[in-house]
C-alpha atoms as a PDB file:
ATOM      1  CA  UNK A   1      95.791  83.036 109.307  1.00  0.00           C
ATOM      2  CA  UNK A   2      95.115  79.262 110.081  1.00  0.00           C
ATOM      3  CA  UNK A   3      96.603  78.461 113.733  1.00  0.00           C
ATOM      4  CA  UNK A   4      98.400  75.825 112.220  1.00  0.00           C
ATOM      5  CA  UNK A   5     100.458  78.355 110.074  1.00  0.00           C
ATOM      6  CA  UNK A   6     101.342  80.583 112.761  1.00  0.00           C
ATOM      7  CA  UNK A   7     102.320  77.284 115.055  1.00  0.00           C
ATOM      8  CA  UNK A   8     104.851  76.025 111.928  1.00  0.00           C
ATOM      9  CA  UNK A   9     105.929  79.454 111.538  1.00  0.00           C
ATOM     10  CA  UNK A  10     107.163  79.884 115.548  1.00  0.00           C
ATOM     11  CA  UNK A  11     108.924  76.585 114.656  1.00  0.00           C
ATOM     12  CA  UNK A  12     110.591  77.577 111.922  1.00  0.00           C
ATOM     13  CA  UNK A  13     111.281  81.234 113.622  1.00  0.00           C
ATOM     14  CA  UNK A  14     109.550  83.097 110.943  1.00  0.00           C
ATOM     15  CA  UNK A  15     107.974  86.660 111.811  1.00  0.00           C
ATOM     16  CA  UNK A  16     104.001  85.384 110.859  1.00  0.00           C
ATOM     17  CA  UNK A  17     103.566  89.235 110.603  1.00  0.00           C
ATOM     18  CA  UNK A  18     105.260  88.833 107.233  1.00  0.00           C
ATOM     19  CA  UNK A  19     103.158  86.233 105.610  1.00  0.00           C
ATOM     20  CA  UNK A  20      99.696  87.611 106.268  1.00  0.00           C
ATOM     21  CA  UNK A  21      97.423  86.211 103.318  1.00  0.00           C
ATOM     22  CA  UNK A  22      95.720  88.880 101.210  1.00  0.00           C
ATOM     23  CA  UNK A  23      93.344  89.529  98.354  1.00  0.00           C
ATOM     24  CA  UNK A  24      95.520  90.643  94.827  1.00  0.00           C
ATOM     25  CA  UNK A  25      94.183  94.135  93.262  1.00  0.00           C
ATOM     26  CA  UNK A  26      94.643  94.713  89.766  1.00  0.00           C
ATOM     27  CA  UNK A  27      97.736  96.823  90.387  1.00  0.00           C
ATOM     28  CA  UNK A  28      99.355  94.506  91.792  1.00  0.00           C
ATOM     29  CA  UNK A  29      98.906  91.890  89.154  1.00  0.00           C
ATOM     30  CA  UNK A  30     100.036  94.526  86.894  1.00  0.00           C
ATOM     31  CA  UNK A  31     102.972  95.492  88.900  1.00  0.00           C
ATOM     32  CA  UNK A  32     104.080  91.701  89.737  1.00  0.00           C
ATOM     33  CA  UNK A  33     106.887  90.576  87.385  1.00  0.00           C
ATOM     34  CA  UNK A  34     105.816  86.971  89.251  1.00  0.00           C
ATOM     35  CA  UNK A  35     102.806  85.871  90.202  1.00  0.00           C
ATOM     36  CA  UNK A  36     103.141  82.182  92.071  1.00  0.00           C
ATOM     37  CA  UNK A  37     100.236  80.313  92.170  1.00  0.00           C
ATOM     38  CA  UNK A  38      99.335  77.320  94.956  1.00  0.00           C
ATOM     39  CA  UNK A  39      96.994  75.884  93.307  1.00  0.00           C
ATOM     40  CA  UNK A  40      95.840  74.384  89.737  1.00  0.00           C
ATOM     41  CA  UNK A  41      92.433  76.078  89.769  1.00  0.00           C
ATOM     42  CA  UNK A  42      93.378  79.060  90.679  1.00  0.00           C
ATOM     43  CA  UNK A  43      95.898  79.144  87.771  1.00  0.00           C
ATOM     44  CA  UNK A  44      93.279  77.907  85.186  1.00  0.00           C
ATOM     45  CA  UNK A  45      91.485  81.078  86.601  1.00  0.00           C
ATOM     46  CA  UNK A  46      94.095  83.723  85.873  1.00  0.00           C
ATOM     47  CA  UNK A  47      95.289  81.543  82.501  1.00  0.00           C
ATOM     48  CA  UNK A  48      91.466  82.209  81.783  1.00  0.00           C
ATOM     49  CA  UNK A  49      90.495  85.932  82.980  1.00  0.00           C
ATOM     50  CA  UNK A  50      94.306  87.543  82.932  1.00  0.00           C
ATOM     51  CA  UNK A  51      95.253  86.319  79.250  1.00  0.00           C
ATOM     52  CA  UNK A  52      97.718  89.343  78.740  1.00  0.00           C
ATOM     53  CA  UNK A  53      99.751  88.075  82.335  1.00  0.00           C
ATOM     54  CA  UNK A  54      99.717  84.883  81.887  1.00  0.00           C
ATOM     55  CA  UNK A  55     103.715  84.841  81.359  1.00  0.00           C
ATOM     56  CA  UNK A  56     103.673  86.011  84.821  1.00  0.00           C
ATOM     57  CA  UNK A  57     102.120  83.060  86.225  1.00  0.00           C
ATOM     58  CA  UNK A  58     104.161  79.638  87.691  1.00  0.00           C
ATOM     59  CA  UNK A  59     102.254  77.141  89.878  1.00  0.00           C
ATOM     60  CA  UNK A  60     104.519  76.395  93.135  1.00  0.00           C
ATOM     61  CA  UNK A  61     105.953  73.444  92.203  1.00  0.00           C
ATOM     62  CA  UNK A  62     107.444  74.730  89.033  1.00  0.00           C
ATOM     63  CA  UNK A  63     110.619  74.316  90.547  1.00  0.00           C
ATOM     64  CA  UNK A  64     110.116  70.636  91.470  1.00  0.00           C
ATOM     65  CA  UNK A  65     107.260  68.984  90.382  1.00  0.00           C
ATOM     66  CA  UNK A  66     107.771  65.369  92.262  1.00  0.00           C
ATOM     67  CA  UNK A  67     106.237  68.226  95.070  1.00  0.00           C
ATOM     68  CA  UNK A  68     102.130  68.338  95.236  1.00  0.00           C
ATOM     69  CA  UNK A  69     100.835  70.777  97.286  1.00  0.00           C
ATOM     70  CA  UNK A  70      96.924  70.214  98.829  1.00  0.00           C
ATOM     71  CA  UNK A  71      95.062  73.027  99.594  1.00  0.00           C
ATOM     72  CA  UNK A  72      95.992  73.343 103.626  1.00  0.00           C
ATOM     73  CA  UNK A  73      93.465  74.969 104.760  1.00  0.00           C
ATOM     74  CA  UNK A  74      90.973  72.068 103.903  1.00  0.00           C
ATOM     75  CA  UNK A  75      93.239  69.576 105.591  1.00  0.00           C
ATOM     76  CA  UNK A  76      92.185  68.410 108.525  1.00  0.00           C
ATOM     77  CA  UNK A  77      94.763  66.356 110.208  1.00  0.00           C
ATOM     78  CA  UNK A  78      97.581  68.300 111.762  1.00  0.00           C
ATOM     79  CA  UNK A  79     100.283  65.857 110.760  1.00  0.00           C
ATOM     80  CA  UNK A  80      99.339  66.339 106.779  1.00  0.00           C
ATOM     81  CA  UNK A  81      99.060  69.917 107.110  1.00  0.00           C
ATOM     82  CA  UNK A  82     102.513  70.723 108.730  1.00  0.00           C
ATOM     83  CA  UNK A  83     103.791  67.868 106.116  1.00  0.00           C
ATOM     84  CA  UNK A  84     102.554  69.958 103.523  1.00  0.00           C
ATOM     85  CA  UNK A  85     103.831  73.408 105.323  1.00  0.00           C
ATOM     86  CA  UNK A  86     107.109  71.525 105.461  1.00  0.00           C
ATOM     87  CA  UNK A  87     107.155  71.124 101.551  1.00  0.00           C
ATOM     88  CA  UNK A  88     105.611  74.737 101.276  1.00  0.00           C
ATOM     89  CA  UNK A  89     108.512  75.674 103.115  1.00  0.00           C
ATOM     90  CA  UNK A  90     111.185  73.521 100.501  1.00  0.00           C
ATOM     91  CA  UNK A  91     109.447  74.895  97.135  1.00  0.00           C
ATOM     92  CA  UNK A  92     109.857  78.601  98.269  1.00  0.00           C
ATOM     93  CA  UNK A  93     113.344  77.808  99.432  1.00  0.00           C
ATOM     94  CA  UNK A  94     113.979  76.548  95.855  1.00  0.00           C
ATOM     95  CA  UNK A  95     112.279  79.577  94.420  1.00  0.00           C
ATOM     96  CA  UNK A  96     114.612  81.998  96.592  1.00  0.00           C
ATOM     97  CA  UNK A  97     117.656  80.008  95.133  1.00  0.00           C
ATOM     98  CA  UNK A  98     116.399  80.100  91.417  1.00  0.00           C
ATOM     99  CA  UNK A  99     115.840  84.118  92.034  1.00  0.00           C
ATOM    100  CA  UNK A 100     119.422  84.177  92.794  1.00  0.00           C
ATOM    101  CA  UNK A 101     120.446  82.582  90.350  1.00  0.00           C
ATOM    102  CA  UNK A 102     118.659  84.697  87.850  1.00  0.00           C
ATOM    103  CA  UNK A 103     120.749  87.859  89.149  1.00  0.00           C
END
């Protein structure tokens, strides 16, 4: 994990042992009943080579779109990156709520 993360995480007093990124299998592609895609490449990708999931896929910002996201890991000044934590942080706050709402 990016240093970065783990510093926004301690400031938002979130366990970083949660949020370890990893590499998706097959299974759990299969499995998901969401799959929520950062980025627009990446979705082209699995829009491209997972045809039969692709009603499983949302890009971030489905839930408000005024919201890019950059790539953080390629961002190199510290201000843009926890910026763009910050929003990380609002979008998955907004998908929690939608999940709710869906109950």
């Amino acid at each position: 994990m990016d240093p970065r993360s783990m510093k926004y995480l301690e400031l938002k007093n979130i366990n970083s042992t949660q949020h370890q990124p990893t590499k998706i299998d097959m299974q759990t592609i299969e499995n998901a009943s969401l799959l929520i895609i950062f980025d627009y490449e990446i979705f082209e990708y699995f829009r491209s080579n997972y045809k039969k999931y692709t009603n499983k896929l949302k890009l971030i910002n489905y839930v408000d779109k005024s919201i890019k996201i950059p790539d953080p890991y390629i961002l190199k000044d510290d201000k843009e990156y926890l910026e763009t934590m910050e929003n990380i942080n609002i979008l998955v706050n907004s998908w929690a709520k939608q999940k709710d709402l869906d109950k």
